[in-house]
PDB file of N, CA and C in Angstrom:
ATOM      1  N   UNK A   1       7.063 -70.443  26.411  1.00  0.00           N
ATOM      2  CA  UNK A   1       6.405 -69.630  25.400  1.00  0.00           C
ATOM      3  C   UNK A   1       6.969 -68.210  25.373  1.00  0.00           C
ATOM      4  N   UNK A   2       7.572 -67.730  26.493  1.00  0.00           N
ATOM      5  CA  UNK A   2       8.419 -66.630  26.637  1.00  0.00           C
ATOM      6  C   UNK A   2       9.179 -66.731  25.652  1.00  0.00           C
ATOM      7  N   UNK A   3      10.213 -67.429  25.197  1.00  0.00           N
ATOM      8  CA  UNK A   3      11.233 -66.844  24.470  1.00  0.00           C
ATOM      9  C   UNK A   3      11.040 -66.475  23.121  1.00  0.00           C
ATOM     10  N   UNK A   4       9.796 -67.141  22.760  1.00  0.00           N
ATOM     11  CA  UNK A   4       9.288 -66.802  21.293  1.00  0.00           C
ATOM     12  C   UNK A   4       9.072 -65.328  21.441  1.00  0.00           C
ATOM     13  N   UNK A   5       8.365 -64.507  22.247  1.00  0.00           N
ATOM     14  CA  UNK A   5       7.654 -63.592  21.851  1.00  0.00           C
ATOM     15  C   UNK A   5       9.007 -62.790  22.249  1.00  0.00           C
ATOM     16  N   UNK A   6      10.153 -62.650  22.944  1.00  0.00           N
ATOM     17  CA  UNK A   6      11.538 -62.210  23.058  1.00  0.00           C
ATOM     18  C   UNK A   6      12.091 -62.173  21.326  1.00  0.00           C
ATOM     19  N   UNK A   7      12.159 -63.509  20.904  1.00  0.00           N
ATOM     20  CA  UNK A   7      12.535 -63.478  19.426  1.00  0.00           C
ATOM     21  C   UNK A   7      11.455 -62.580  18.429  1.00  0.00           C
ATOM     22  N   UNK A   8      10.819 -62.852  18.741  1.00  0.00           N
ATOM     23  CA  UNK A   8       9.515 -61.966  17.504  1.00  0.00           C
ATOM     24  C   UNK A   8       9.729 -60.310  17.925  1.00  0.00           C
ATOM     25  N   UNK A   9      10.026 -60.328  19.385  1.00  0.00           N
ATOM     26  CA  UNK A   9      10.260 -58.763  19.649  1.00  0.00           C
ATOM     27  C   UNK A   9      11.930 -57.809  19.072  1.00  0.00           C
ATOM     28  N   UNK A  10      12.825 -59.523  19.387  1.00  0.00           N
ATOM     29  CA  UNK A  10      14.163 -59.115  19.229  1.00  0.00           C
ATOM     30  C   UNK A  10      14.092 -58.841  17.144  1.00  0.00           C
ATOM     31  N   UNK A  11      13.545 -59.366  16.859  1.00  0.00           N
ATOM     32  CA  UNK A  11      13.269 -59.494  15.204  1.00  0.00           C
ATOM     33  C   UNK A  11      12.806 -57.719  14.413  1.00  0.00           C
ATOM     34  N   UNK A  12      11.953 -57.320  15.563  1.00  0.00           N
ATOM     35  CA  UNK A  12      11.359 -56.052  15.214  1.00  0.00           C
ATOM     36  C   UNK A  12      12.222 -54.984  15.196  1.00  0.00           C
ATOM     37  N   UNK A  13      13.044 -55.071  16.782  1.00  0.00           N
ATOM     38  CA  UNK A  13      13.695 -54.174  17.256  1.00  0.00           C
ATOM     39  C   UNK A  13      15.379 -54.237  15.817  1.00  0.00           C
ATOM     40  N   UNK A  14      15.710 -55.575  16.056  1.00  0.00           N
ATOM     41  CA  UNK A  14      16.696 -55.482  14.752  1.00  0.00           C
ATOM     42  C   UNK A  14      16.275 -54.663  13.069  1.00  0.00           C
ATOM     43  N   UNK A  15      15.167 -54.923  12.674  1.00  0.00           N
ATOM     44  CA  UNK A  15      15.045 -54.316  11.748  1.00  0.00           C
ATOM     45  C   UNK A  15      14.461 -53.010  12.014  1.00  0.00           C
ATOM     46  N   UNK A  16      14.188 -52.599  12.721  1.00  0.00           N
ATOM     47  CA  UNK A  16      14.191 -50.514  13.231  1.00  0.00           C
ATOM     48  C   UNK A  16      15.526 -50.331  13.068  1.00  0.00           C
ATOM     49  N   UNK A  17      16.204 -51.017  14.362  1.00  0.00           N
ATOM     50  CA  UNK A  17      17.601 -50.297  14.380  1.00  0.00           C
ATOM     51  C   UNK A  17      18.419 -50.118  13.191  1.00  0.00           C
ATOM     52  N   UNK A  18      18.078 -51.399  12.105  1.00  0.00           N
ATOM     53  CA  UNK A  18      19.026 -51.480  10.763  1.00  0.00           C
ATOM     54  C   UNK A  18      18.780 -50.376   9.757  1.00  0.00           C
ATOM     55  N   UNK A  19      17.357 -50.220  10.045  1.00  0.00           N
ATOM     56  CA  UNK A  19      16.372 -48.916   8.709  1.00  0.00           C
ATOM     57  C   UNK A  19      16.887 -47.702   9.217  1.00  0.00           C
ATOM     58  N   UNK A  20      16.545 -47.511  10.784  1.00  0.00           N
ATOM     59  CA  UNK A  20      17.550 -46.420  11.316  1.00  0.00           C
ATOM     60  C   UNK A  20      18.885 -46.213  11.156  1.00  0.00           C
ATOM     61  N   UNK A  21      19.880 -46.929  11.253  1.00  0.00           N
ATOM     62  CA  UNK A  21      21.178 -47.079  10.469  1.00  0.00           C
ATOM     63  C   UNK A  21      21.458 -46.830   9.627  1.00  0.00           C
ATOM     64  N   UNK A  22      20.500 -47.004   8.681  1.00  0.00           N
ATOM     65  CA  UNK A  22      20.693 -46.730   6.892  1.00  0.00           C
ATOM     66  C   UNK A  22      20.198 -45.584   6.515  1.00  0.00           C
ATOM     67  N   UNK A  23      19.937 -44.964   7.980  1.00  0.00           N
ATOM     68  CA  UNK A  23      19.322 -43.317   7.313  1.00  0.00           C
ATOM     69  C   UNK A  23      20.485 -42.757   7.896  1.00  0.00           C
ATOM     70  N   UNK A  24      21.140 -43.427   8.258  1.00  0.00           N
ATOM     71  CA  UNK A  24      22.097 -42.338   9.314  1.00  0.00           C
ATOM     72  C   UNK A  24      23.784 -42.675   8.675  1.00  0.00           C
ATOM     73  N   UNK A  25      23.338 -43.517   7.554  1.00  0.00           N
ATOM     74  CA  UNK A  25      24.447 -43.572   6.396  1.00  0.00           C
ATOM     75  C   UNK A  25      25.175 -44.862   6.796  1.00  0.00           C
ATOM     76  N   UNK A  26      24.750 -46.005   7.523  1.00  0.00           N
ATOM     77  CA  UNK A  26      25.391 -47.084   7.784  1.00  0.00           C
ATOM     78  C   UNK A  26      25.070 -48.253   6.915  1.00  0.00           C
ATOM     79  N   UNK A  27      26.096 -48.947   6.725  1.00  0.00           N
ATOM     80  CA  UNK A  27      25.913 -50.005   5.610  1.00  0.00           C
ATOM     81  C   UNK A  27      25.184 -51.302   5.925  1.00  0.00           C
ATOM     82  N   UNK A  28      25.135 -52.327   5.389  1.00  0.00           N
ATOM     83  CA  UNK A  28      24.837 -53.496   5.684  1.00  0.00           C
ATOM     84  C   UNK A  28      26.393 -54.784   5.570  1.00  0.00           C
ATOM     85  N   UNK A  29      26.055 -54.973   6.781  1.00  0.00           N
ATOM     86  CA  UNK A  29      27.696 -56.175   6.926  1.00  0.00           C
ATOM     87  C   UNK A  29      27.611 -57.135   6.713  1.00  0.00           C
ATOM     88  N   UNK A  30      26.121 -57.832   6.327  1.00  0.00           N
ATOM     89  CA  UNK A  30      26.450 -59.084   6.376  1.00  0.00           C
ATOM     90  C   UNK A  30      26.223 -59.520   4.983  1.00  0.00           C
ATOM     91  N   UNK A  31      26.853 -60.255   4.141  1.00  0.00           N
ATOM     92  CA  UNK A  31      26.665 -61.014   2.502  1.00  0.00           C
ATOM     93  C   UNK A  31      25.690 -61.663   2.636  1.00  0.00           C
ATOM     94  N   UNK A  32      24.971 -61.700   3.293  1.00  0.00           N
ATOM     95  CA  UNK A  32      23.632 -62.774   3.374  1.00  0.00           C
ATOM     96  C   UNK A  32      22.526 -61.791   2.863  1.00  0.00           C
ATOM     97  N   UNK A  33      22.296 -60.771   4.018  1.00  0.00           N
ATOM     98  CA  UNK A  33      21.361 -60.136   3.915  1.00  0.00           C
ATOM     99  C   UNK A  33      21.598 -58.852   2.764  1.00  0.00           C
ATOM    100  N   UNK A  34      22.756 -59.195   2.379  1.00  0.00           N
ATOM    101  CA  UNK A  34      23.259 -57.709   0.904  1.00  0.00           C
ATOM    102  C   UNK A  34      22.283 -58.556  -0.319  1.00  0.00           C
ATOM    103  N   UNK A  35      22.396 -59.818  -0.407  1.00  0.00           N
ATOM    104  CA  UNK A  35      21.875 -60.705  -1.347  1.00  0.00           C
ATOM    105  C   UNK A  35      20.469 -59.870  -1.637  1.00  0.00           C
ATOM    106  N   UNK A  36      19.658 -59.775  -0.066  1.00  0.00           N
ATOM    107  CA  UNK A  36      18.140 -59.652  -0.375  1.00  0.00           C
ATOM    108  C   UNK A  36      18.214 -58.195  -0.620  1.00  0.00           C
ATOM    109  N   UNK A  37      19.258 -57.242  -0.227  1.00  0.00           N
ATOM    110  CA  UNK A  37      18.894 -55.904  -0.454  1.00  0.00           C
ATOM    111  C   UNK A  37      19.257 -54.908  -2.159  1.00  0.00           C
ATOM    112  N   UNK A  38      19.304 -56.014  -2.854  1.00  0.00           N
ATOM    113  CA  UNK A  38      19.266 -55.973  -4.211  1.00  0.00           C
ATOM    114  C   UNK A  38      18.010 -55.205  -4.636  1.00  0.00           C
ATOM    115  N   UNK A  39      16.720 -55.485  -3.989  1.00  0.00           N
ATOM    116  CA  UNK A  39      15.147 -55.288  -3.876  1.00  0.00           C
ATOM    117  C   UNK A  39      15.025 -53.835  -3.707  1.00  0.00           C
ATOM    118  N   UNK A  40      15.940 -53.534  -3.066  1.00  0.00           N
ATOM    119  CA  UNK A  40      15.686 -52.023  -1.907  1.00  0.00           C
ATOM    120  C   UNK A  40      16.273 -52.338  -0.457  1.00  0.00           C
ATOM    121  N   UNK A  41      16.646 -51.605   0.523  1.00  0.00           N
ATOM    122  CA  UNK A  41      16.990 -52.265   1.827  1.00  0.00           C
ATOM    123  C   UNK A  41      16.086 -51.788   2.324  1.00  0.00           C
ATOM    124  N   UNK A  42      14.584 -51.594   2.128  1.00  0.00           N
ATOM    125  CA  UNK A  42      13.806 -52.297   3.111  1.00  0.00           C
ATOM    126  C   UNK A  42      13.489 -53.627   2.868  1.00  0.00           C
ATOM    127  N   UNK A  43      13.301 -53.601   1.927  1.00  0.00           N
ATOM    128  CA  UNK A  43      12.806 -54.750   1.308  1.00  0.00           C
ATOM    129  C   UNK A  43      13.598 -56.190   1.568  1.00  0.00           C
ATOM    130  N   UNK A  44      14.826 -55.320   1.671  1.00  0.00           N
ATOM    131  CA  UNK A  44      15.723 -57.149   1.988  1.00  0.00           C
ATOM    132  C   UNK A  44      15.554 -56.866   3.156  1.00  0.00           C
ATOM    133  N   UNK A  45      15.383 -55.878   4.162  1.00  0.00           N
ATOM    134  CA  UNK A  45      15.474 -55.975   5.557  1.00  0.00           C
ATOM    135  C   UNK A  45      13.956 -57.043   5.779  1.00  0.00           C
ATOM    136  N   UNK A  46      13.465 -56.573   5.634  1.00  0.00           N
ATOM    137  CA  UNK A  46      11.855 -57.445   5.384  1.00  0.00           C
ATOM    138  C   UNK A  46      12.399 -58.960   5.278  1.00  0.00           C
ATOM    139  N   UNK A  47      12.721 -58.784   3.660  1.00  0.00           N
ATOM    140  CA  UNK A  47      12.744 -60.787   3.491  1.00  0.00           C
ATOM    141  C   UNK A  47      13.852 -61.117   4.592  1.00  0.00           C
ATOM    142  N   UNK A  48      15.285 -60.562   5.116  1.00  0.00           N
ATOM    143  CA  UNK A  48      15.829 -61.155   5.950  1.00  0.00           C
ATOM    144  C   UNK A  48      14.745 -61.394   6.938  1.00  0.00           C
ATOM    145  N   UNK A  49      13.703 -60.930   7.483  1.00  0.00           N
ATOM    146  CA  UNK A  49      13.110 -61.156   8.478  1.00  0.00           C
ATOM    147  C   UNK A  49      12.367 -61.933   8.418  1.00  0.00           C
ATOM    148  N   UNK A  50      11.328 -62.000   7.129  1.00  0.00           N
ATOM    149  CA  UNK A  50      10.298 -63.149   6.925  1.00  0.00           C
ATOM    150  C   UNK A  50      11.289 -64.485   7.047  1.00  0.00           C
ATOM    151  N   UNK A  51      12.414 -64.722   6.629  1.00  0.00           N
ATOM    152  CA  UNK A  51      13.515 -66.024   6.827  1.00  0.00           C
ATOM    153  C   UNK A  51      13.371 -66.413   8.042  1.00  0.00           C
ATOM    154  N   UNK A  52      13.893 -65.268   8.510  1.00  0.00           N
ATOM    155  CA  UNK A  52      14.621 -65.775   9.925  1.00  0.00           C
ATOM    156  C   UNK A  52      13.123 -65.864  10.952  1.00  0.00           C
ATOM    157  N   UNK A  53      12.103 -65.649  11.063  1.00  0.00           N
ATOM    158  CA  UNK A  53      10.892 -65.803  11.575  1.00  0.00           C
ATOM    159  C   UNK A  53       9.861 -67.053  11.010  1.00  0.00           C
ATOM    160  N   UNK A  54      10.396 -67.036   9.862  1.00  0.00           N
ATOM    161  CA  UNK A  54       9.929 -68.633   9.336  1.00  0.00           C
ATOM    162  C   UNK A  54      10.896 -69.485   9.800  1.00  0.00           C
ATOM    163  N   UNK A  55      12.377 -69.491  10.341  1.00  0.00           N
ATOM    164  CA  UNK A  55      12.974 -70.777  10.874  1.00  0.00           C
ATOM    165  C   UNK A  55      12.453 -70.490  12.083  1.00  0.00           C
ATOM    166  N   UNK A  56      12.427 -69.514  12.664  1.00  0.00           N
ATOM    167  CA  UNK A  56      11.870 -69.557  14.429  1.00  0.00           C
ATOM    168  C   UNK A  56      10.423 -70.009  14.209  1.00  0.00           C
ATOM    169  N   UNK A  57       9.478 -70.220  13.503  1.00  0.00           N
ATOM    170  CA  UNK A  57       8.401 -70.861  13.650  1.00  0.00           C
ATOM    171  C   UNK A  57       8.730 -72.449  13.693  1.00  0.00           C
ATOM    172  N   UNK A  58       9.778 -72.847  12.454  1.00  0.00           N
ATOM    173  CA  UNK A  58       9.734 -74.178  12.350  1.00  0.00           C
ATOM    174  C   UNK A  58      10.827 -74.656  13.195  1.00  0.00           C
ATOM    175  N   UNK A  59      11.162 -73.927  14.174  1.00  0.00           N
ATOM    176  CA  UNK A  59      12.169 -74.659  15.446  1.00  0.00           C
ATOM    177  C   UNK A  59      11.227 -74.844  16.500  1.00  0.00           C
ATOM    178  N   UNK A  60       9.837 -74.080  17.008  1.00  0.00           N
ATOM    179  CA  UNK A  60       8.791 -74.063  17.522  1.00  0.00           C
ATOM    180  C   UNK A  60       8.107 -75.482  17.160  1.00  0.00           C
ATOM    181  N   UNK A  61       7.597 -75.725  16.029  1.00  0.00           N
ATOM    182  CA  UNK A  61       7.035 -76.634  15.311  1.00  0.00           C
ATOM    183  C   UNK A  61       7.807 -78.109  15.505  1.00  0.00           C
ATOM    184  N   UNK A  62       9.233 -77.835  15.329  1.00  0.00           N
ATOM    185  CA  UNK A  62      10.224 -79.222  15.519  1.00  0.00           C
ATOM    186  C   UNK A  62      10.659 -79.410  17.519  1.00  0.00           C
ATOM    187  N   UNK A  63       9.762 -78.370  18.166  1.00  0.00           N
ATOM    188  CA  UNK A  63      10.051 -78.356  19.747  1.00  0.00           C
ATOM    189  C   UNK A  63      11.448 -78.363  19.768  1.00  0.00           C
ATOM    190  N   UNK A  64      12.379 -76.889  19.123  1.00  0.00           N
ATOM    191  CA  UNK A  64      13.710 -77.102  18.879  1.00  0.00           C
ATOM    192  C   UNK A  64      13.641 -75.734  20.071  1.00  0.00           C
ATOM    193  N   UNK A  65      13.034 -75.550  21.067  1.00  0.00           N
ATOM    194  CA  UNK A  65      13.476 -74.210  21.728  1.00  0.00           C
ATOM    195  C   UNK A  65      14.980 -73.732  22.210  1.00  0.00           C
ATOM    196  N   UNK A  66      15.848 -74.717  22.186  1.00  0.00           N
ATOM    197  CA  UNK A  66      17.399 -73.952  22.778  1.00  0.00           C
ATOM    198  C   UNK A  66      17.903 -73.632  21.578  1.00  0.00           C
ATOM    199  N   UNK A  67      17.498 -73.784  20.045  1.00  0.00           N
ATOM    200  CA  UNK A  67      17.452 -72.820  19.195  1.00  0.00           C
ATOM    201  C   UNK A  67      17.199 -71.900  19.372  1.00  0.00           C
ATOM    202  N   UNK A  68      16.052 -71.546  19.437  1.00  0.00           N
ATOM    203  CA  UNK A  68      15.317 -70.608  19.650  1.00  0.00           C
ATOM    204  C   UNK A  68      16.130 -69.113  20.791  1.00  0.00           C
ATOM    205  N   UNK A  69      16.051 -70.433  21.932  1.00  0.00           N
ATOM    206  CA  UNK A  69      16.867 -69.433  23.070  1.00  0.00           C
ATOM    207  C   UNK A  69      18.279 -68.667  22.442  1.00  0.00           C
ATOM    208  N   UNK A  70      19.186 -69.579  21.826  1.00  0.00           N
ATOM    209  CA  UNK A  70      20.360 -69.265  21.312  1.00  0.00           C
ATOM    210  C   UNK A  70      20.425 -68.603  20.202  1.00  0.00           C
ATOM    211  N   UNK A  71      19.232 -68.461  19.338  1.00  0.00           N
ATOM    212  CA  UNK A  71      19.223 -67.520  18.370  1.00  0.00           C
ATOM    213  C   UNK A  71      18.567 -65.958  19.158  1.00  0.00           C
ATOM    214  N   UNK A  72      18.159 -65.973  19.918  1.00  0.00           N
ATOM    215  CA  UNK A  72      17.639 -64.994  20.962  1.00  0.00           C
ATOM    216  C   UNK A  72      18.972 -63.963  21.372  1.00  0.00           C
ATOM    217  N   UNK A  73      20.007 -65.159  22.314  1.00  0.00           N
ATOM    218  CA  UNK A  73      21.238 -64.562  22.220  1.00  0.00           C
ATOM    219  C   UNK A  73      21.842 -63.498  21.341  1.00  0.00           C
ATOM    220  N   UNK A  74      22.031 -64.362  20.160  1.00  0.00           N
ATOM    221  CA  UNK A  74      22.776 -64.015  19.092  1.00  0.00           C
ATOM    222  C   UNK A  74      22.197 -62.328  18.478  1.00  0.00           C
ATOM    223  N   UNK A  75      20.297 -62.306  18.693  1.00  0.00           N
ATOM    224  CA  UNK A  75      19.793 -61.043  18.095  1.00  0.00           C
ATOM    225  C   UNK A  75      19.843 -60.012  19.236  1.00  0.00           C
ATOM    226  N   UNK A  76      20.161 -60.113  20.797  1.00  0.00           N
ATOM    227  CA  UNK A  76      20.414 -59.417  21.058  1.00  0.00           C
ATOM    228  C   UNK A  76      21.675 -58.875  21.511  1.00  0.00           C
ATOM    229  N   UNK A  77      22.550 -59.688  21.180  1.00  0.00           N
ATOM    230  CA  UNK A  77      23.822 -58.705  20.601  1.00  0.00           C
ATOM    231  C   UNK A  77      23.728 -58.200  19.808  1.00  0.00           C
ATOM    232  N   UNK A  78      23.247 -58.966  18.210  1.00  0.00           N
ATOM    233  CA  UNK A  78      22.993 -57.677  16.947  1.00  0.00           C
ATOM    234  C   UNK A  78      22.053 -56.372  17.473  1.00  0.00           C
ATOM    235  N   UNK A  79      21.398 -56.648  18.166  1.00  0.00           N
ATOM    236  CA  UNK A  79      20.522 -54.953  18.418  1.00  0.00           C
ATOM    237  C   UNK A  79      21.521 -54.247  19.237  1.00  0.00           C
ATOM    238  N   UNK A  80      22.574 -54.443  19.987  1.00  0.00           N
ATOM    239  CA  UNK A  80      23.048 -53.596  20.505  1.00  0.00           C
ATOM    240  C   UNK A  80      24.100 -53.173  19.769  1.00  0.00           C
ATOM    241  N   UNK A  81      25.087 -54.686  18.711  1.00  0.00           N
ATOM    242  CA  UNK A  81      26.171 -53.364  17.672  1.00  0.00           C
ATOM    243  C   UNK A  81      25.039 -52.544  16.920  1.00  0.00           C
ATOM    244  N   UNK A  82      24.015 -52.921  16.229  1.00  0.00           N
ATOM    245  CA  UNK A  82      23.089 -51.747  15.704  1.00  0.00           C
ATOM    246  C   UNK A  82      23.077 -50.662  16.589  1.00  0.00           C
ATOM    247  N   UNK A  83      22.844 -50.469  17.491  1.00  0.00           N
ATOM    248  CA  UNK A  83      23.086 -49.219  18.359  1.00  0.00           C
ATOM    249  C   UNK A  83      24.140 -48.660  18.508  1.00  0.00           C
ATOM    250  N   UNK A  84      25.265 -49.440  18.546  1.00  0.00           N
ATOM    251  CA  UNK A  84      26.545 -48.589  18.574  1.00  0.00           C
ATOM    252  C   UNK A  84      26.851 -48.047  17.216  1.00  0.00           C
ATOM    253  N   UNK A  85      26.132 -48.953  16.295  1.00  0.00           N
ATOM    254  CA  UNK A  85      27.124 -48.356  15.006  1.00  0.00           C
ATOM    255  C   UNK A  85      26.110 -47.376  14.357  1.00  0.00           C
ATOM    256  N   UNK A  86      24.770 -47.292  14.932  1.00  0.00           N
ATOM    257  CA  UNK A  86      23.939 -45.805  14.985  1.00  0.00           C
ATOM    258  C   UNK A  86      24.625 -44.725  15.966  1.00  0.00           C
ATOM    259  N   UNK A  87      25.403 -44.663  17.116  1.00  0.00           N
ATOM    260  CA  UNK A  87      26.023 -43.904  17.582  1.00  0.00           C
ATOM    261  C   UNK A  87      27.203 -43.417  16.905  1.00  0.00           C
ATOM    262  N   UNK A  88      28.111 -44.081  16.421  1.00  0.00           N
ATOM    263  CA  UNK A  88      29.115 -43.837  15.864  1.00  0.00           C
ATOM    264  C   UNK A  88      28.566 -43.018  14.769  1.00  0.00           C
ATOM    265  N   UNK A  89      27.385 -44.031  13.758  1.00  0.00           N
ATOM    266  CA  UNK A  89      27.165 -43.017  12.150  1.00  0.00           C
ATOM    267  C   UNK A  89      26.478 -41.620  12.793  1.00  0.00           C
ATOM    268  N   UNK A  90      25.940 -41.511  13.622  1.00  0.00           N
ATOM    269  CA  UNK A  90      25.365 -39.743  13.912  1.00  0.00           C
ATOM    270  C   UNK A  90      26.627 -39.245  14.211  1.00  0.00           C
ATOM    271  N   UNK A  91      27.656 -39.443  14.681  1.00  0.00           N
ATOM    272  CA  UNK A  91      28.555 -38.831  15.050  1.00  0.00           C
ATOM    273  C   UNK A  91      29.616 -38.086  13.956  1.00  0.00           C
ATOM    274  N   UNK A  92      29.420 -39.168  12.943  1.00  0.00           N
ATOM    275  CA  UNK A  92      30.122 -38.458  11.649  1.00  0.00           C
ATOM    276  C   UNK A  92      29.822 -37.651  10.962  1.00  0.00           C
ATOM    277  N   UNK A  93      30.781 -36.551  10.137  1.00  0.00           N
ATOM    278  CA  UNK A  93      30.228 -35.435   9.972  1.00  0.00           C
ATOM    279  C   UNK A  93      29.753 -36.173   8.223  1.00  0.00           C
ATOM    280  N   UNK A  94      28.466 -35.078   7.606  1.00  0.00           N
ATOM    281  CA  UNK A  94      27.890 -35.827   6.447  1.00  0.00           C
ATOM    282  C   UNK A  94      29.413 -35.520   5.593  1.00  0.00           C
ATOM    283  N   UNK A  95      28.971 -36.689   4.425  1.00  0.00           N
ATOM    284  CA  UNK A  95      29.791 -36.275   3.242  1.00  0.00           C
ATOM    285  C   UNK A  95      29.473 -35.540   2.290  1.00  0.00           C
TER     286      UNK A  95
END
């Protein structure tokens, strides 16, 4: 039951770091989630999240946990390039 609440935490922490990013003049990289930020980028930051928290429910639901675990992986590498590439964008001077 641990790794769920890791994913639901890793889910939060990704979309701070991304909203933080985007104040600090950093883009969005991935064509998936540019789709939803048509809305506003909170707003696609949001629906990317309601997605990806509705498949982690229904990998829960299908007792798919090394999904789960391995999508765990995967978000906490994304929270840490989010951190680097919030280090890098403060570092640049504005335009």
């Amino acid at each position: 039951m641990a790794i769920q609440y890791v994913f639901i935490y890793l889910q939060l922490l990704d979309l701070l770091t991304t909203l933080v990013g985007f104040r600090l003049g950093a883009v969005e990289g991935s064509p998936f989630i540019r789709l939803f930020m048509h809305a506003g980028p909170a707003l696609g930051i949001l629906a990317s999240k309601a997605v990806a928290l509705a498949l982690g429910a229904f990998c829960v639901y299908a007792r798919k946990n090394h999904l789960i675990r391995w999508a765990t992986y995967w978000y906490s590498g994304l929270v840490v390039w989010n951190l680097m590439i919030m280090l890098v964008s403060a570092g640049r001077p504005a335009a």
